[in-house]
PDB file of N, CA and C in Angstrom:
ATOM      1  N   UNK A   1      68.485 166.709  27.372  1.00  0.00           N
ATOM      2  CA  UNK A   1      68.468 168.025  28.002  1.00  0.00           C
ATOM      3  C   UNK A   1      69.229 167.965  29.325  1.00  0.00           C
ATOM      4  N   UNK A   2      69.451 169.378  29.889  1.00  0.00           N
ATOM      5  CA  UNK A   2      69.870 168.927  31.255  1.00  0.00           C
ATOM      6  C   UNK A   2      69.635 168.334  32.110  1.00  0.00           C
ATOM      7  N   UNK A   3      68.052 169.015  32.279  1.00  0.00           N
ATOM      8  CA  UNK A   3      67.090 168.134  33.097  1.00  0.00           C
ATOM      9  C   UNK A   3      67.542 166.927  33.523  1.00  0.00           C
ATOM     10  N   UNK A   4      67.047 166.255  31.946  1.00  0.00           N
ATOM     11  CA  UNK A   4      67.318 164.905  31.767  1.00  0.00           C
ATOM     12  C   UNK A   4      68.313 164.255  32.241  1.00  0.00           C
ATOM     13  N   UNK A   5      69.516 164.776  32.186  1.00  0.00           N
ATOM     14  CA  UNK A   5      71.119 164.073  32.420  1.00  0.00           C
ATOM     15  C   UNK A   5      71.097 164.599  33.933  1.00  0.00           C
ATOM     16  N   UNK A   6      70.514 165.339  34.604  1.00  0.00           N
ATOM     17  CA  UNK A   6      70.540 165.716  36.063  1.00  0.00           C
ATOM     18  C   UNK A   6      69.364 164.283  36.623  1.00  0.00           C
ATOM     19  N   UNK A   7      68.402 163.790  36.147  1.00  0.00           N
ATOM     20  CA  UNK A   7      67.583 162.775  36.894  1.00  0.00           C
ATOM     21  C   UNK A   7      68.360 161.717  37.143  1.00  0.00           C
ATOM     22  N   UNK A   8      68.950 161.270  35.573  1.00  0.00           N
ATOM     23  CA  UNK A   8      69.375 160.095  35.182  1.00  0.00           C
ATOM     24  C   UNK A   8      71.049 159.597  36.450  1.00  0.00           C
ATOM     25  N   UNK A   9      71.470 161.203  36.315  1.00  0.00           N
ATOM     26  CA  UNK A   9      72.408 161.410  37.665  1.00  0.00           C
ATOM     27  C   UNK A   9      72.364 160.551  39.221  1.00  0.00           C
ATOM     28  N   UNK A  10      70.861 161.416  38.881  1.00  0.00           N
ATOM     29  CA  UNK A  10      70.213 161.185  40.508  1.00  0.00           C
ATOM     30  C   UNK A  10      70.030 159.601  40.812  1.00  0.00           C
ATOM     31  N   UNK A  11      69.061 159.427  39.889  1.00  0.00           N
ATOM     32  CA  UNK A  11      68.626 158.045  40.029  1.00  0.00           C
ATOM     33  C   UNK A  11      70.144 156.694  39.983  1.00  0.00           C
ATOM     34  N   UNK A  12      71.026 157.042  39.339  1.00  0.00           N
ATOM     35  CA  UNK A  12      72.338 156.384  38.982  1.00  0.00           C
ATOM     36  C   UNK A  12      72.519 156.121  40.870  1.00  0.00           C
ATOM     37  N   UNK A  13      73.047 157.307  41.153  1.00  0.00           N
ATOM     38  CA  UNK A  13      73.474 157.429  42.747  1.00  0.00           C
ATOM     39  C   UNK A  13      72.464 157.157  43.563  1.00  0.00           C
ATOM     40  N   UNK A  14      71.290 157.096  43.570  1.00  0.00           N
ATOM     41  CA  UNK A  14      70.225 156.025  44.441  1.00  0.00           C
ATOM     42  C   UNK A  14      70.486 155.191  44.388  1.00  0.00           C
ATOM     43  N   UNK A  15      70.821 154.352  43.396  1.00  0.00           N
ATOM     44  CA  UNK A  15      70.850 153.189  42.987  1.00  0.00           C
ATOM     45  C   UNK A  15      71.803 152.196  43.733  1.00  0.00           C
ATOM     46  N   UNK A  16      72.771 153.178  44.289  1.00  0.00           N
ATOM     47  CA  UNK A  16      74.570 152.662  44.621  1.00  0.00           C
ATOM     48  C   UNK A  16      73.745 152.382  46.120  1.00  0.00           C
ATOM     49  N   UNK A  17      73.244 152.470  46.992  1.00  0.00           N
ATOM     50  CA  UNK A  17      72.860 151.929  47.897  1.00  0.00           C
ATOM     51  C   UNK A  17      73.666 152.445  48.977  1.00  0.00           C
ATOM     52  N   UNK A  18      73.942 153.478  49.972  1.00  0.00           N
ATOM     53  CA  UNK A  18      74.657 154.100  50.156  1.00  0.00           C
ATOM     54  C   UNK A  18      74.299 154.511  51.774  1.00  0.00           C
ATOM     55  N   UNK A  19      75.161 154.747  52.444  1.00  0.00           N
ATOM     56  CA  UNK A  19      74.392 154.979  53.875  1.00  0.00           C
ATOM     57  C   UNK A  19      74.536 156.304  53.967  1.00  0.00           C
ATOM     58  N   UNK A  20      75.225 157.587  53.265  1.00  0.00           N
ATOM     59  CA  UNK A  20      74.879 158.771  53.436  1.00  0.00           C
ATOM     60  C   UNK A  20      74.903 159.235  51.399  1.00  0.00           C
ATOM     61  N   UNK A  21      73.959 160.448  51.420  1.00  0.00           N
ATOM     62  CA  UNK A  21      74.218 160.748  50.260  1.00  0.00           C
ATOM     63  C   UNK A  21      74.266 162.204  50.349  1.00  0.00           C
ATOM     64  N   UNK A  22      75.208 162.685  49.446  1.00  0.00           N
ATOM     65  CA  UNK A  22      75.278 163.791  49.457  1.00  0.00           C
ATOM     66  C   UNK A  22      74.785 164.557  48.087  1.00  0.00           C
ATOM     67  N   UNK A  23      73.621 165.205  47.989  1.00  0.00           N
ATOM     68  CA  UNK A  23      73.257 165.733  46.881  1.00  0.00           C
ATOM     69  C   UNK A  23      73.867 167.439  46.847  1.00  0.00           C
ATOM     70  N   UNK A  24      74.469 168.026  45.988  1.00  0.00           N
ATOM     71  CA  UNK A  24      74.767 169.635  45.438  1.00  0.00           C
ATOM     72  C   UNK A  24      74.058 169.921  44.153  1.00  0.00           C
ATOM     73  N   UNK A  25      73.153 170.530  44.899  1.00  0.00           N
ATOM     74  CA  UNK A  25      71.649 171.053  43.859  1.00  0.00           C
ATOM     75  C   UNK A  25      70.967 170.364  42.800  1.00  0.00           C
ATOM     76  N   UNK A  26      70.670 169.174  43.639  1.00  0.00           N
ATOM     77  CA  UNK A  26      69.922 168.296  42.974  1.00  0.00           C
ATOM     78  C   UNK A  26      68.914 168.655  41.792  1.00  0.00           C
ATOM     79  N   UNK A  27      68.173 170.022  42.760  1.00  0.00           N
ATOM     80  CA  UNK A  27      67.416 170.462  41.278  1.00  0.00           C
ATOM     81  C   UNK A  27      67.425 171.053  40.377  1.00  0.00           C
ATOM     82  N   UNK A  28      68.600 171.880  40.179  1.00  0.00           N
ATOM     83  CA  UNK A  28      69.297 172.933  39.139  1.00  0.00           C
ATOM     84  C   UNK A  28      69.012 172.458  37.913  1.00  0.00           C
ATOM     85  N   UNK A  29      68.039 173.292  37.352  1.00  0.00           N
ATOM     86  CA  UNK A  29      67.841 172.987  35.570  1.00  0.00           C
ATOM     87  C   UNK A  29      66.516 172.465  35.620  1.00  0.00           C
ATOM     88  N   UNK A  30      65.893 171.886  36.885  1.00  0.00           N
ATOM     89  CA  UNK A  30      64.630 171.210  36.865  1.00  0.00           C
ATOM     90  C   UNK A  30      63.520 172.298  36.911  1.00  0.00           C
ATOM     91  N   UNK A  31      62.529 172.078  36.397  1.00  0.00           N
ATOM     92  CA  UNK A  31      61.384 172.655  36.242  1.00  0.00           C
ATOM     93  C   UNK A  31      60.754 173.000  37.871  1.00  0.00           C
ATOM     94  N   UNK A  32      59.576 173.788  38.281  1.00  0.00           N
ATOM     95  CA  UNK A  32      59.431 173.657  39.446  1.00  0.00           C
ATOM     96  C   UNK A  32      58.576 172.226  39.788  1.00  0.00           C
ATOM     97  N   UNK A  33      57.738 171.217  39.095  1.00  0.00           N
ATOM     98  CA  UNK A  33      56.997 170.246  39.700  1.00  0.00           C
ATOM     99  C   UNK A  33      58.139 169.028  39.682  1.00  0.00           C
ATOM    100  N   UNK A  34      58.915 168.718  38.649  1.00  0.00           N
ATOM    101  CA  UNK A  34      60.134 167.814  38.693  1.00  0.00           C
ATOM    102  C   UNK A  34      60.991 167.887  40.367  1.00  0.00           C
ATOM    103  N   UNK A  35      61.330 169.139  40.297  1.00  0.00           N
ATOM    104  CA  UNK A  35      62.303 169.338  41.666  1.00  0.00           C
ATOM    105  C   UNK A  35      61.613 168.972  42.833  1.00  0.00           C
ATOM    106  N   UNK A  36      60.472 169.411  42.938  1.00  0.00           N
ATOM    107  CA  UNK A  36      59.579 169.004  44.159  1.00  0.00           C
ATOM    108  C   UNK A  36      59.670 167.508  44.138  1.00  0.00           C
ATOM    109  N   UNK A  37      59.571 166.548  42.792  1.00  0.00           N
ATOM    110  CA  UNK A  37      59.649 164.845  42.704  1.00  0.00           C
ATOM    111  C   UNK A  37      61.242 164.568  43.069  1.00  0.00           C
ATOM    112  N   UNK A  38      61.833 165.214  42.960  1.00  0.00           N
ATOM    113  CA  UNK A  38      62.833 164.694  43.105  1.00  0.00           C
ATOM    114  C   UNK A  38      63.183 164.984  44.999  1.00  0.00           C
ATOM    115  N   UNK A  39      62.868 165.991  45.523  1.00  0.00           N
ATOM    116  CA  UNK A  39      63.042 166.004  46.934  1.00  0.00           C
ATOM    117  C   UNK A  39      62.179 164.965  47.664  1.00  0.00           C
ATOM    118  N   UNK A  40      60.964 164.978  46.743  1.00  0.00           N
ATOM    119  CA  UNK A  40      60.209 163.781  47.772  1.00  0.00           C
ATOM    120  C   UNK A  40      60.777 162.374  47.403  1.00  0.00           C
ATOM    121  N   UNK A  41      61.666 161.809  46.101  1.00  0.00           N
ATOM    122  CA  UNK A  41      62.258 160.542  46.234  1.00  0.00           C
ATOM    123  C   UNK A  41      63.225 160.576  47.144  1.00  0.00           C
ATOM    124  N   UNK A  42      63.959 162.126  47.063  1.00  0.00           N
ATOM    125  CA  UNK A  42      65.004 161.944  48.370  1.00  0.00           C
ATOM    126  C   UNK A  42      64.482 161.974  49.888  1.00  0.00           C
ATOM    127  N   UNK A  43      63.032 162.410  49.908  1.00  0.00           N
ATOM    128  CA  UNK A  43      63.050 162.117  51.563  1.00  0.00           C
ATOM    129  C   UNK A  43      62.464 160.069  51.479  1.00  0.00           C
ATOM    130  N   UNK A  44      61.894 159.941  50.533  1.00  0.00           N
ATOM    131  CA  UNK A  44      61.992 158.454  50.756  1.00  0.00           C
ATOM    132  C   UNK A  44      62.835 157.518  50.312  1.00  0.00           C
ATOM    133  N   UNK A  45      63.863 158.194  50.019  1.00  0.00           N
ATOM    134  CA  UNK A  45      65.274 157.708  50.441  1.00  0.00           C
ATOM    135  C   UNK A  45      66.064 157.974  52.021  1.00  0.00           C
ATOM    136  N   UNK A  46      65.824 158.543  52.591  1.00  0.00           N
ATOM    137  CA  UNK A  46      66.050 159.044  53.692  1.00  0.00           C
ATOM    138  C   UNK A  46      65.300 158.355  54.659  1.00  0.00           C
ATOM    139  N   UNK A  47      63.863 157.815  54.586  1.00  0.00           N
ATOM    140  CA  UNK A  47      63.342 156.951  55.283  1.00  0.00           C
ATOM    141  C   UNK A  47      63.659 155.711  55.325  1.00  0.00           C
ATOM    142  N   UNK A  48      64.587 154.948  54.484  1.00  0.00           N
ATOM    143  CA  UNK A  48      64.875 153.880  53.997  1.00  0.00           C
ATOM    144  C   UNK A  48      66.291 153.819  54.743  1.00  0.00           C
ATOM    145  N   UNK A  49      66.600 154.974  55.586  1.00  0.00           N
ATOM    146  CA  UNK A  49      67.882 154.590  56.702  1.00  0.00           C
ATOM    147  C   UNK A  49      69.295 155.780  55.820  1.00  0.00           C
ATOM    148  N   UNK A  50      68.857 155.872  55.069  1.00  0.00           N
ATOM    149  CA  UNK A  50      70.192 156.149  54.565  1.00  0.00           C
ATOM    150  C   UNK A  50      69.791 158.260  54.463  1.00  0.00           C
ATOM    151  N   UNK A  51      71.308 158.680  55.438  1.00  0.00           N
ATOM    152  CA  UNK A  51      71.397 159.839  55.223  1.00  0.00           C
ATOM    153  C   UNK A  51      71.486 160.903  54.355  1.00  0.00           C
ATOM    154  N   UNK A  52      70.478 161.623  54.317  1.00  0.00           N
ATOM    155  CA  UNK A  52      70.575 162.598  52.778  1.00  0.00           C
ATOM    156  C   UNK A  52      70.844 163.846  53.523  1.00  0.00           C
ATOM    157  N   UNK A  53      72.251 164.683  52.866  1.00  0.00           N
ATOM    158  CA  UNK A  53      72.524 165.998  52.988  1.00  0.00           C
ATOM    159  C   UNK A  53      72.160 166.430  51.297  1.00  0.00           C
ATOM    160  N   UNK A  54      71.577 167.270  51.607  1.00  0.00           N
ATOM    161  CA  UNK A  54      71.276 168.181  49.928  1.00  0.00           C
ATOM    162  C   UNK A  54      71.697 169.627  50.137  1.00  0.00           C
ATOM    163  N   UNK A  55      72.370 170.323  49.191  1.00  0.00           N
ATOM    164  CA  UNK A  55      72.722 171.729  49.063  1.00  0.00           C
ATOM    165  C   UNK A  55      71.750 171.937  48.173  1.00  0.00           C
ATOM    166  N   UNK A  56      70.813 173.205  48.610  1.00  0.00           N
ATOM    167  CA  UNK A  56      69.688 174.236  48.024  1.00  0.00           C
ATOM    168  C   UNK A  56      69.465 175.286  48.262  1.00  0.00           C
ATOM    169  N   UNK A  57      70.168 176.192  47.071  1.00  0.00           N
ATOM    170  CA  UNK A  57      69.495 177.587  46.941  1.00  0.00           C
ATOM    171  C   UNK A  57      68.394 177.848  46.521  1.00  0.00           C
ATOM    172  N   UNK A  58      67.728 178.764  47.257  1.00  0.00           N
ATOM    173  CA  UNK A  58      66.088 179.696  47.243  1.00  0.00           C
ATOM    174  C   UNK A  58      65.106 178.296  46.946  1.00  0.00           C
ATOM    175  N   UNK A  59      64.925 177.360  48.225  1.00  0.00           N
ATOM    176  CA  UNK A  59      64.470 176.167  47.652  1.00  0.00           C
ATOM    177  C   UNK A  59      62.494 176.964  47.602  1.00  0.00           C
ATOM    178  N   UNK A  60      61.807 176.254  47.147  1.00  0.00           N
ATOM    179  CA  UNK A  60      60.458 176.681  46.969  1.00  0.00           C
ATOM    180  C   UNK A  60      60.006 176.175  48.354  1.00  0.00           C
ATOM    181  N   UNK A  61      58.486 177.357  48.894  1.00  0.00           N
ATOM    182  CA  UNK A  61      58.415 177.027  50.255  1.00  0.00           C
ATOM    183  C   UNK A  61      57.990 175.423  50.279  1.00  0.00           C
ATOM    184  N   UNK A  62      57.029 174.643  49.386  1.00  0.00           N
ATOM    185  CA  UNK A  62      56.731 173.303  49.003  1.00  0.00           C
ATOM    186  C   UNK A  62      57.891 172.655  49.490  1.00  0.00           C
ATOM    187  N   UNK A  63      58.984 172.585  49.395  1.00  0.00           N
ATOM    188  CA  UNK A  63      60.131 171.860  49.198  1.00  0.00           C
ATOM    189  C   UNK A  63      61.085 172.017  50.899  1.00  0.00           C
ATOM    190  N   UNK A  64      61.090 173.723  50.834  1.00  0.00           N
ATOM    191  CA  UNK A  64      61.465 173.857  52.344  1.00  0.00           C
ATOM    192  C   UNK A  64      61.013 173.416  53.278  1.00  0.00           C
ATOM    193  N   UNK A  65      59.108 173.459  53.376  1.00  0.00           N
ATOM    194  CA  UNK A  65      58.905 172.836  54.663  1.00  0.00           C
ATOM    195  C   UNK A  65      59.006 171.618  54.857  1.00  0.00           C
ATOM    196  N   UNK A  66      58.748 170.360  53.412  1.00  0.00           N
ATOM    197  CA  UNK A  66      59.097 169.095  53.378  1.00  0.00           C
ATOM    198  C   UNK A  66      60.619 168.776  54.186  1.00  0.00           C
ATOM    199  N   UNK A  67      61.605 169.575  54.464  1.00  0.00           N
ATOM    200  CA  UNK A  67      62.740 169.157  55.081  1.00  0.00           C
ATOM    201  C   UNK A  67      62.444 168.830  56.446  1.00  0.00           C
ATOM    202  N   UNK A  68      63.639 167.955  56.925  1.00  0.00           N
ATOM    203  CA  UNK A  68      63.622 167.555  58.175  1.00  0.00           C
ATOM    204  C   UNK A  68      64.479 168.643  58.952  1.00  0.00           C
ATOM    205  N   UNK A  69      65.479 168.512  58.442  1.00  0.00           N
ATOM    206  CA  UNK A  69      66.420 169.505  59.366  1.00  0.00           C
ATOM    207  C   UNK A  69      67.175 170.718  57.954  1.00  0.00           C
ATOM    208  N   UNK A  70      67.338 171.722  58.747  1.00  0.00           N
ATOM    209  CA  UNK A  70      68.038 172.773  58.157  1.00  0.00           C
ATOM    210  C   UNK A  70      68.907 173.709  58.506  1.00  0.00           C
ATOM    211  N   UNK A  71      69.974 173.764  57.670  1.00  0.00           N
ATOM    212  CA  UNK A  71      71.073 174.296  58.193  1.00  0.00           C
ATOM    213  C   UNK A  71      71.448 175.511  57.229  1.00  0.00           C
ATOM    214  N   UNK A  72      71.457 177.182  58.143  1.00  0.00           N
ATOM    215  CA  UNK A  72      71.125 178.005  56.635  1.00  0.00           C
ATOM    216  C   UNK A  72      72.653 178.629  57.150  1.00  0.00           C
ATOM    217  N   UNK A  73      73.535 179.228  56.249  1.00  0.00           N
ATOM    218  CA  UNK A  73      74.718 179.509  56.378  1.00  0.00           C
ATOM    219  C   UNK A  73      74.771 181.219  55.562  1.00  0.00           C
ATOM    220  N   UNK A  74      75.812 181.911  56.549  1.00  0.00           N
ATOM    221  CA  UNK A  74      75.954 183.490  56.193  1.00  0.00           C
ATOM    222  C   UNK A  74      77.448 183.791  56.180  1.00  0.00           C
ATOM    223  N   UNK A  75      77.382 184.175  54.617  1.00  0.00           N
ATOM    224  CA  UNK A  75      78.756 183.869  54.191  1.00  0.00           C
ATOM    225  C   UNK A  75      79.739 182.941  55.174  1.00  0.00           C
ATOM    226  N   UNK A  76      79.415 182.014  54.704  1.00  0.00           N
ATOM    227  CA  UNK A  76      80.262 180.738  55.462  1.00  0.00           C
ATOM    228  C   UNK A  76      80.190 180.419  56.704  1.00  0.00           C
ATOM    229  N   UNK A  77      79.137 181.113  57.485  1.00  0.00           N
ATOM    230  CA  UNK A  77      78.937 180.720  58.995  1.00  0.00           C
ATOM    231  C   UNK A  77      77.359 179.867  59.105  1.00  0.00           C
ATOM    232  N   UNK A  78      77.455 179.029  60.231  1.00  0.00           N
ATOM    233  CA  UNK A  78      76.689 178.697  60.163  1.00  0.00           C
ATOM    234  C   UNK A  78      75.411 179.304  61.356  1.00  0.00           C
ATOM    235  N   UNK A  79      74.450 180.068  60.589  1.00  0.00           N
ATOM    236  CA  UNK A  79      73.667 180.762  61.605  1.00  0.00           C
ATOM    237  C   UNK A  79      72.145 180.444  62.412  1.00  0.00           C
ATOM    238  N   UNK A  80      71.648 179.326  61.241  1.00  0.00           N
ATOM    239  CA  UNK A  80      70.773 178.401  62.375  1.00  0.00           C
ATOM    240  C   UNK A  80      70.908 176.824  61.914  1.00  0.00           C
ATOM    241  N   UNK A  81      70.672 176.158  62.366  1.00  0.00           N
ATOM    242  CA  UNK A  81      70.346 174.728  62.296  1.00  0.00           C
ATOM    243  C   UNK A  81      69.001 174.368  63.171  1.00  0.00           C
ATOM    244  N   UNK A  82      68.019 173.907  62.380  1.00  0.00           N
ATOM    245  CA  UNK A  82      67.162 173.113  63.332  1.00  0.00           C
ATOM    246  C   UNK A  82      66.027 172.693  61.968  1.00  0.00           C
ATOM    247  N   UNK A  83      64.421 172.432  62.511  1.00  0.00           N
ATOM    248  CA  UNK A  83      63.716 172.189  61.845  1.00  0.00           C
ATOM    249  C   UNK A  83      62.699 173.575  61.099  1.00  0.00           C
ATOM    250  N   UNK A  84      62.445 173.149  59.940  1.00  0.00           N
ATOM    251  CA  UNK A  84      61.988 174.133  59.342  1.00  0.00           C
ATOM    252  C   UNK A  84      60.946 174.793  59.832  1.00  0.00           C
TER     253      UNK A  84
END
């Protein structure tokens, strides 16, 4: 399924050991309790030193407040940055 080939993705590129990662909608296709697992492997990937930028539309509030920093953009500007 997609799902499936979207984890297997994810987990591939954890794997590479990486000092920044850049995820573009990591959870697209995921169910809502999957996506929530998958933001919390990426914030403990993120504790482990290595930088995670993720692109997320209409993320669930679960998921939003788990962020550290956020950067929300209006048509192409950037109109706040800080913590959630």
């Amino acid at each position: 399924s997609g799902g499936q080939r979207r984890r297997v993705t994810l987990a591939t590129t954890l794997l590479a050991k990486r000092q920044l990662l850049f995820c573009d909608e990591p959870t697209t296709g995921l169910d809502a309790a999957t996506a929530l697992v998958v933001c919390r492997r990426l914030q403990d990937v993120s504790r482990l030193g290595v930088t995670v930028v993720a692109v997320l539309h209409q993320p669930r509030r679960e998921i939003f407040v788990a962020l550290d920093r956020v950067a929300l953009l209006v048509r192409g500007r950037l109109r706040v940055c800080g913590t959630p």
